[in-house]
Protein backbone atom coordinates (compact mmCIF):
# COMPACT_ATOMS: atom_id res chain seq x y z
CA UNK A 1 59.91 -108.77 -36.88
CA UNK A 2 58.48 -107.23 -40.13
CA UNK A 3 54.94 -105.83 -40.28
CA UNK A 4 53.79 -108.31 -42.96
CA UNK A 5 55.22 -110.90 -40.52
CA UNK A 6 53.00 -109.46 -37.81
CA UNK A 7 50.12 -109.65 -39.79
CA UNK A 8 50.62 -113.05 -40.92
CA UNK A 9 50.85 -114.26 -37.20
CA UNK A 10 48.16 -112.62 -36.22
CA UNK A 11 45.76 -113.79 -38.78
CA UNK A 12 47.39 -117.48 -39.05
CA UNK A 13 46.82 -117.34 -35.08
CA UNK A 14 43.72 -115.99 -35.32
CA UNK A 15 42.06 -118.11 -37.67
CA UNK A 16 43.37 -121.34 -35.60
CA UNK A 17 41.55 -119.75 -32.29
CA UNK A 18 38.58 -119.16 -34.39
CA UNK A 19 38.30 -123.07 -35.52
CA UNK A 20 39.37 -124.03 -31.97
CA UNK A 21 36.74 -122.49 -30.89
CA UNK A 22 34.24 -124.23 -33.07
CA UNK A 23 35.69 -128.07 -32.54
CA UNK A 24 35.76 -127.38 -28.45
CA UNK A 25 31.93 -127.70 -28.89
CA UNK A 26 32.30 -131.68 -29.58
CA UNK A 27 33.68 -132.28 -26.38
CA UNK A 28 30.00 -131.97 -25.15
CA UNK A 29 29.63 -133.52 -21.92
CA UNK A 30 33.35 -133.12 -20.40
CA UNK A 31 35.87 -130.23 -21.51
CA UNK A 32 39.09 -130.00 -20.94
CA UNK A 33 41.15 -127.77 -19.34
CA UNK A 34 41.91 -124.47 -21.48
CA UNK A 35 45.40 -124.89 -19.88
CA UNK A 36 45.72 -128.55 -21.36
CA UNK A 37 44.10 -127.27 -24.58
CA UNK A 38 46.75 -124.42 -24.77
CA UNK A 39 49.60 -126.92 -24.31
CA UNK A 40 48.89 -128.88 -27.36
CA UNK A 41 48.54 -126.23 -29.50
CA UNK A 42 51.57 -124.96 -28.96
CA UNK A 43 53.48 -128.18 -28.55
CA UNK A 44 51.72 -128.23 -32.30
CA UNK A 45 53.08 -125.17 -33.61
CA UNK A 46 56.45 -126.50 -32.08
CA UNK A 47 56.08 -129.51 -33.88
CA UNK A 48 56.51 -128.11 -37.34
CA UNK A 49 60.22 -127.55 -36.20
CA UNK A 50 61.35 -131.13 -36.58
CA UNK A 51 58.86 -131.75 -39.65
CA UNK A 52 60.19 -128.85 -41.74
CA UNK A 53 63.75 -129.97 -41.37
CA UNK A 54 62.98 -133.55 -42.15
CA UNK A 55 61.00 -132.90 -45.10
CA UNK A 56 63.89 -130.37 -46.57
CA UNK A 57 65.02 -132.89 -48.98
CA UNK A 58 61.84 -133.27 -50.77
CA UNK A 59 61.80 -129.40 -51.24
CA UNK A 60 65.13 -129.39 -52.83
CA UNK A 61 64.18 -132.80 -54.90
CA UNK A 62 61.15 -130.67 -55.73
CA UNK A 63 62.88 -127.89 -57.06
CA UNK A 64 64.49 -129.92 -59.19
CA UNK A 65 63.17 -130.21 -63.41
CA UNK A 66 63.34 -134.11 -63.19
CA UNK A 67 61.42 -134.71 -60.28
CA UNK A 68 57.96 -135.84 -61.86
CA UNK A 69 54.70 -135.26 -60.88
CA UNK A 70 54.85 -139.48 -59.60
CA UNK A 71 57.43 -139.51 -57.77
CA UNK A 72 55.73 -136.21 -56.53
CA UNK A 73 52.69 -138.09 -55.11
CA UNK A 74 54.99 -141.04 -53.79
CA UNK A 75 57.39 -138.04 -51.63
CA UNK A 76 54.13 -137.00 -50.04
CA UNK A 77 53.78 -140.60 -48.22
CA UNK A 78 56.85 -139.09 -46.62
CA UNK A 79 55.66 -135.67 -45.57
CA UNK A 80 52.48 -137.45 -43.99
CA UNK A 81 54.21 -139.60 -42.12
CA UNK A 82 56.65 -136.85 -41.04
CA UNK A 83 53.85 -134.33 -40.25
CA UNK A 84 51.26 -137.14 -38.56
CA UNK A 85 54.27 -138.20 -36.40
CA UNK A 86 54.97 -134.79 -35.05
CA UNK A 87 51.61 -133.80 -34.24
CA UNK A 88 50.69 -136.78 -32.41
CA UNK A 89 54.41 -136.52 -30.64
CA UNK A 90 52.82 -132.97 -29.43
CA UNK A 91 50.17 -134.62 -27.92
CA UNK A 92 52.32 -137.46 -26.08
CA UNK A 93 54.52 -135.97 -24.72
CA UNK A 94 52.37 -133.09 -22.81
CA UNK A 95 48.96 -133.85 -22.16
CA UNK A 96 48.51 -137.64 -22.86
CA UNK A 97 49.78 -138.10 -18.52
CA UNK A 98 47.19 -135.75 -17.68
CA UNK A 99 44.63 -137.33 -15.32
CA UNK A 100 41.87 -135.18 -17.16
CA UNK A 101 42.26 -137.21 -20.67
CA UNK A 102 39.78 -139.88 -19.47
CA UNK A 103 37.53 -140.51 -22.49
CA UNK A 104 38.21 -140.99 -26.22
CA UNK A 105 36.91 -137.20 -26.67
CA UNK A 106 40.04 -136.32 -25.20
CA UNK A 107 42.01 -137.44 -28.04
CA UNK A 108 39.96 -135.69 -30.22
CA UNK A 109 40.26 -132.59 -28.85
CA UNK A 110 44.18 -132.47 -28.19
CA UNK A 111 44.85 -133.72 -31.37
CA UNK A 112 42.87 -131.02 -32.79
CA UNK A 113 44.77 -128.82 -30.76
CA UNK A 114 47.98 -129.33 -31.41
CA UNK A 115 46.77 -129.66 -35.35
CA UNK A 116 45.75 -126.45 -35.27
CA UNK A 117 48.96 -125.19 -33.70
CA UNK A 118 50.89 -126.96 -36.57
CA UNK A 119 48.82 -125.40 -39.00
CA UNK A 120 49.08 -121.76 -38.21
CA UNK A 121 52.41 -121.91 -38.02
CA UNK A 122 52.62 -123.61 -41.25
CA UNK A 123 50.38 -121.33 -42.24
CA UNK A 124 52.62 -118.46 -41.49
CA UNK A 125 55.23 -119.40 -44.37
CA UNK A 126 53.07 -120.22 -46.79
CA UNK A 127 51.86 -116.49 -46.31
CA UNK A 128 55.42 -115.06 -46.05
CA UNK A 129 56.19 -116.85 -49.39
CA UNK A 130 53.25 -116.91 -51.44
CA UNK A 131 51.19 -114.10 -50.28
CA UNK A 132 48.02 -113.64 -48.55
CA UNK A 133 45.81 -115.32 -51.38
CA UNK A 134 47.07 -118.21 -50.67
CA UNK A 135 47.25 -117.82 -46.84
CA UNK A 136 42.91 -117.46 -47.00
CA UNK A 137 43.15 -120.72 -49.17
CA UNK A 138 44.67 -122.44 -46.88
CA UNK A 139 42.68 -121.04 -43.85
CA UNK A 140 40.11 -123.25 -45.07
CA UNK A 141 41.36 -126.31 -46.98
CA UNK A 142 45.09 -126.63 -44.55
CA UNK A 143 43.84 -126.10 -41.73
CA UNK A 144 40.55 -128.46 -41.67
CA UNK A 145 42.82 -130.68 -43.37
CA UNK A 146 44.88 -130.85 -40.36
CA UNK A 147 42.01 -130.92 -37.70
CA UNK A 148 39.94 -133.48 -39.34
CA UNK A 149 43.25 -135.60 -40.29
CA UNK A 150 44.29 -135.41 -36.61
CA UNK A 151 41.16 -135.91 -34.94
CA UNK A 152 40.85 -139.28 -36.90
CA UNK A 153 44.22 -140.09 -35.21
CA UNK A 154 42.83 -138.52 -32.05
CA UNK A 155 39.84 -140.91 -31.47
CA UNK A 156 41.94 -144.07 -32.25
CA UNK A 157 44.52 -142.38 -29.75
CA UNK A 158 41.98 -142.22 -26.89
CA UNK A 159 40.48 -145.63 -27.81
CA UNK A 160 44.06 -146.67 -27.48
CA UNK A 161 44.46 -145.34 -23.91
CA UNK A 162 41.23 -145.85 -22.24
CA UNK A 163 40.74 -149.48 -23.28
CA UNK A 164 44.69 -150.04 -23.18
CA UNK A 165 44.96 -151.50 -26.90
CA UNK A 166 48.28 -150.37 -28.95
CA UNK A 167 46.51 -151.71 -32.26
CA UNK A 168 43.94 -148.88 -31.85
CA UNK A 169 47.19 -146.44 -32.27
CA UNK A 170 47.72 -148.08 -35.50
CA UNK A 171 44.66 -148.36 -37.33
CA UNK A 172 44.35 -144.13 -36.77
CA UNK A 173 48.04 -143.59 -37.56
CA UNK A 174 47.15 -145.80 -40.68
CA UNK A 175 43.79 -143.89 -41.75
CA UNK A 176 45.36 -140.52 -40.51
CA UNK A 177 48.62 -140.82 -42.93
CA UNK A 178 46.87 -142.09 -45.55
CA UNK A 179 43.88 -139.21 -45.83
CA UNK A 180 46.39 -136.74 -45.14
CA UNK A 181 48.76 -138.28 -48.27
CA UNK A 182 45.95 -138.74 -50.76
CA UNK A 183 44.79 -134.97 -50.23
CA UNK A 184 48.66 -133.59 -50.41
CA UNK A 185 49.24 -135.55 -53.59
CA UNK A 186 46.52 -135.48 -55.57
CA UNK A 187 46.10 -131.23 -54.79
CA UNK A 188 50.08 -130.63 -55.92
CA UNK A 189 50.21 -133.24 -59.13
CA UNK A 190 46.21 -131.77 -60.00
CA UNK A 191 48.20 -128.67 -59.80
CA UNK A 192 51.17 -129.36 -61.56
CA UNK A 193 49.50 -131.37 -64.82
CA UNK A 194 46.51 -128.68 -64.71
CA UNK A 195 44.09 -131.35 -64.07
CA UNK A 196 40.56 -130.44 -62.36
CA UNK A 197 39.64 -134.47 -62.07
CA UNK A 198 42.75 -135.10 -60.23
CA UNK A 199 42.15 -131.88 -57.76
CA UNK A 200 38.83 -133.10 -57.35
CA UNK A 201 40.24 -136.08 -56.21
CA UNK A 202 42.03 -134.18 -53.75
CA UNK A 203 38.91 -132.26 -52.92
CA UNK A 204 36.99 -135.50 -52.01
CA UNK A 205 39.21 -136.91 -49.72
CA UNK A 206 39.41 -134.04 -47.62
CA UNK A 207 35.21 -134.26 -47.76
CA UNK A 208 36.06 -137.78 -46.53
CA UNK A 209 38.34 -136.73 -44.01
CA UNK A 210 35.59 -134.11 -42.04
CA UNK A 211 33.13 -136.84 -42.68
CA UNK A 212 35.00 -139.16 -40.67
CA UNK A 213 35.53 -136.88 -37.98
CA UNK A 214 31.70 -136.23 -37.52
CA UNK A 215 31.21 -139.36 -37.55
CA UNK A 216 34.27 -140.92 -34.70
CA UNK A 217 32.84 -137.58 -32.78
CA UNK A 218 29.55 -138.55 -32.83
CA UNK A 219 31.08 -142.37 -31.59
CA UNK A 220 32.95 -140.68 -28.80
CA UNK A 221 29.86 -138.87 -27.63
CA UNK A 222 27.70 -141.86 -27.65
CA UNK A 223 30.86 -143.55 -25.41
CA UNK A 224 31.47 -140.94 -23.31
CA UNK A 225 31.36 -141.93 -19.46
CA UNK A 226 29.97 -138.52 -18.84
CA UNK A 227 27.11 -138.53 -20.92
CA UNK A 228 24.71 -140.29 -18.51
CA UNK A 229 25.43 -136.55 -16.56
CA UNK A 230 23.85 -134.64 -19.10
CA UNK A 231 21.12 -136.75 -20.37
């Protein structure tokens, strides 16, 4: 392993821990088990195994000069899908069993988790291929795209299991995909046609998308079973 390879692990890695670190602090009245917490990230980073290969024939469509900037924003339903998919698969199929995901928190959290593993390994390429510039970029903008878009999916997923109601699953899935798309699109076709409106576009959504996840965390708070504890 190269030294600029090093040093884009270590600073992908380290900038996940660092916003770990800061999105623990939701999960007020009940945290979970650094072990637990540990096994979605990397079940995460894992996770952009399967969603790389699937979304290698949009990369070579991409590459080529008749792929237009529309059918641009329409391929990135796909890698939302793809990438939502994978990072909710990290969650259940390791920690979802666990006995200690007992609130709607919990699906916050380990969504978050396993987010954040996705995106420093994600984060890792970008770096390898495109420098470091664009590796701080995306230590902001990628990677709060990915927590906020995945803790959206996480409350639904822990309103899902706690009141035993698959529509839940569907409705976050839905809102999840759809942030996550809109930002993709409307950043890479802003890019492409030089257009500031249509990367402000892009901009605003993901303002929408850490709205939102204020807001469901301030929603799983208020639900929590353990707040009564701490009030």
């Amino acid at each position: 392993m190269g030294g600029p390879m090093i040093i884009a692990l270590l600073f992908s890695l380290m900038v996940a821990l660092f916003w770990l670190k800061k999105f623990r602090k939701m999960d007020k009245y009940e945290q979970e088990p650094e072990r637990l917490i540990y096994i979605a990230f990397f079940a995460g980073a894992l996770a952009t195994v399967p969603a790389v290969v699937l979304e290698i024939p949009l990369q070579r469509a991409g590459s080529s000069h008749s792929f237009l900037p529309e059918d641009i924003f329409l391929s990135f339903l796909w890698v939302a899908i793809v990438e939502e998919f994978f990072k909710y698969l990290a969650v259940r199929l390791t920690v979802y069993r666990s006995k200690e995901f007992n609130e709607v928190m919990d699906g916050m959290i380990y969504m978050i988790s396993a987010a954040l593993g996705f995106a420093a390994t994600e984060n890792v390429g970008y770096i390898i291929g495109f420098g470091f510039f664009v590796g701080f970029l995306r230590a902001i903008l990628s990677y709060l795209g990915h927590v906020s878009f995945s803790a959206i999916l996480g409350y639904y997923l822990g309103k899902s299991k706690i009141e035993s109601r698959r529509s839940w699953l569907w409705i976050g899935f839905i809102l999840a995909v759809s942030l996550h798309w809109f930002y993709d699109a409307f950043l890479v076709v802003g890019t492409i046609r030089n257009s500031g409106g249509v990367l402000l576009l892009g901009l605003m959504v993901w303002c929408l998308g850490l709205i939102l996840t204020l807001i469901l965390a301030k929603k799983a708070q208020a639900i929590s079973p353990f707040r009564t504890a701490h009030i």
